[in-house]
Protein backbone atom coordinates (compact mmCIF):
# COMPACT_ATOMS: atom_id res chain seq x y z
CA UNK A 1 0.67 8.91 16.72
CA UNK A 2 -3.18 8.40 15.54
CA UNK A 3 -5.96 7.46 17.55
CA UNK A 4 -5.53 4.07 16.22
CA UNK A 5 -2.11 3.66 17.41
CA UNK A 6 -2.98 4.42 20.55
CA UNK A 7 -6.14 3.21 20.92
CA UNK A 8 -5.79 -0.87 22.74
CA UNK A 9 -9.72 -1.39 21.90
CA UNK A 10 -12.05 -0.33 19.70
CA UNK A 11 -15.98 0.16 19.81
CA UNK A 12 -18.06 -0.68 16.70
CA UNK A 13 -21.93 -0.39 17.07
CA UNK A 14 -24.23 -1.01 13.98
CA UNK A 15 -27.78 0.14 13.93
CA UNK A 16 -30.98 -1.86 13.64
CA UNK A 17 -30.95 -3.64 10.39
CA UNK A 18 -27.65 -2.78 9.00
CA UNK A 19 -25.76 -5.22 6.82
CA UNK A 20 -21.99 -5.06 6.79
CA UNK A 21 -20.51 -7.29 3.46
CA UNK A 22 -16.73 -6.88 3.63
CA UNK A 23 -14.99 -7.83 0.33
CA UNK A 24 -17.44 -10.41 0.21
CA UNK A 25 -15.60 -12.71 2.74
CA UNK A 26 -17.59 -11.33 5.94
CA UNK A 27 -20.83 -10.41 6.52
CA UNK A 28 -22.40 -9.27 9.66
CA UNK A 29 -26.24 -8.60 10.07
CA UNK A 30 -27.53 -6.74 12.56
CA UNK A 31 -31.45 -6.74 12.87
CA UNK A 32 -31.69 -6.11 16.17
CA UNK A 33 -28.64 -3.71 16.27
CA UNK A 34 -25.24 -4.60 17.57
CA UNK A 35 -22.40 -3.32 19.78
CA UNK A 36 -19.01 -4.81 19.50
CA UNK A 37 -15.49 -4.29 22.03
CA UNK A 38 -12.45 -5.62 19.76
CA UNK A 39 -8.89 -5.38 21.54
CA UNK A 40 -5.64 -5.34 20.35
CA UNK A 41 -3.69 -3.73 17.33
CA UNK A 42 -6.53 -2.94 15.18
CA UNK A 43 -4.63 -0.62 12.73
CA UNK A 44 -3.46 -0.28 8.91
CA UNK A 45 -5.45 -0.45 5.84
CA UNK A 46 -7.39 -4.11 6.31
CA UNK A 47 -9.01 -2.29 9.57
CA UNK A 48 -9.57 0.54 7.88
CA UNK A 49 -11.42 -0.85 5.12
CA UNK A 50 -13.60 -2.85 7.65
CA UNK A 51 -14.22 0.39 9.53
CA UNK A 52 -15.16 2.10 6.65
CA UNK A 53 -17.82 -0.65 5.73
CA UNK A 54 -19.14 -0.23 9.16
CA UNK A 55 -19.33 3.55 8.78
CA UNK A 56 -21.38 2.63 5.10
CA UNK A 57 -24.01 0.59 6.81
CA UNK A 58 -24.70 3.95 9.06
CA UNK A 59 -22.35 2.38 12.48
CA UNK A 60 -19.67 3.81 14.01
CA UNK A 61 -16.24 2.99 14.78
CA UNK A 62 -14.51 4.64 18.30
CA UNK A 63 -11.23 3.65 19.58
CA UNK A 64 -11.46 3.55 23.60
């Protein structure tokens, strides 16, 4: 079992000034820096891909 089957929250945080654009449906700015608590199943490839946009605009992703 991964971290993100296990995991019943996850913590995203995004830097001053990052932009995240997913698939161009989404788009979160950040200019003042954000931290974000999401619960429930937040697993499979569409949270992936999400997680990995936050990782590309320098945030991090940590299941708690």
């Amino acid at each position: 079992m991964t971290d993100a089957e296990r995991a019943k929250k996850v913590r995203i945080t995004l830097p001053p000034g990052a932009v995240v654009n997913y698939s161009k449906l989404v788009e979160v700015n950040a200019p003042k820096g954000l931290e974000l608590i999401a619960r429930g199943l937040l697993a499979g490839k569409a949270a992936e891909s999400i997680f990995e946009a936050v990782r590309q605009a320098g945030g991090t992703v940590e299941y708690i």
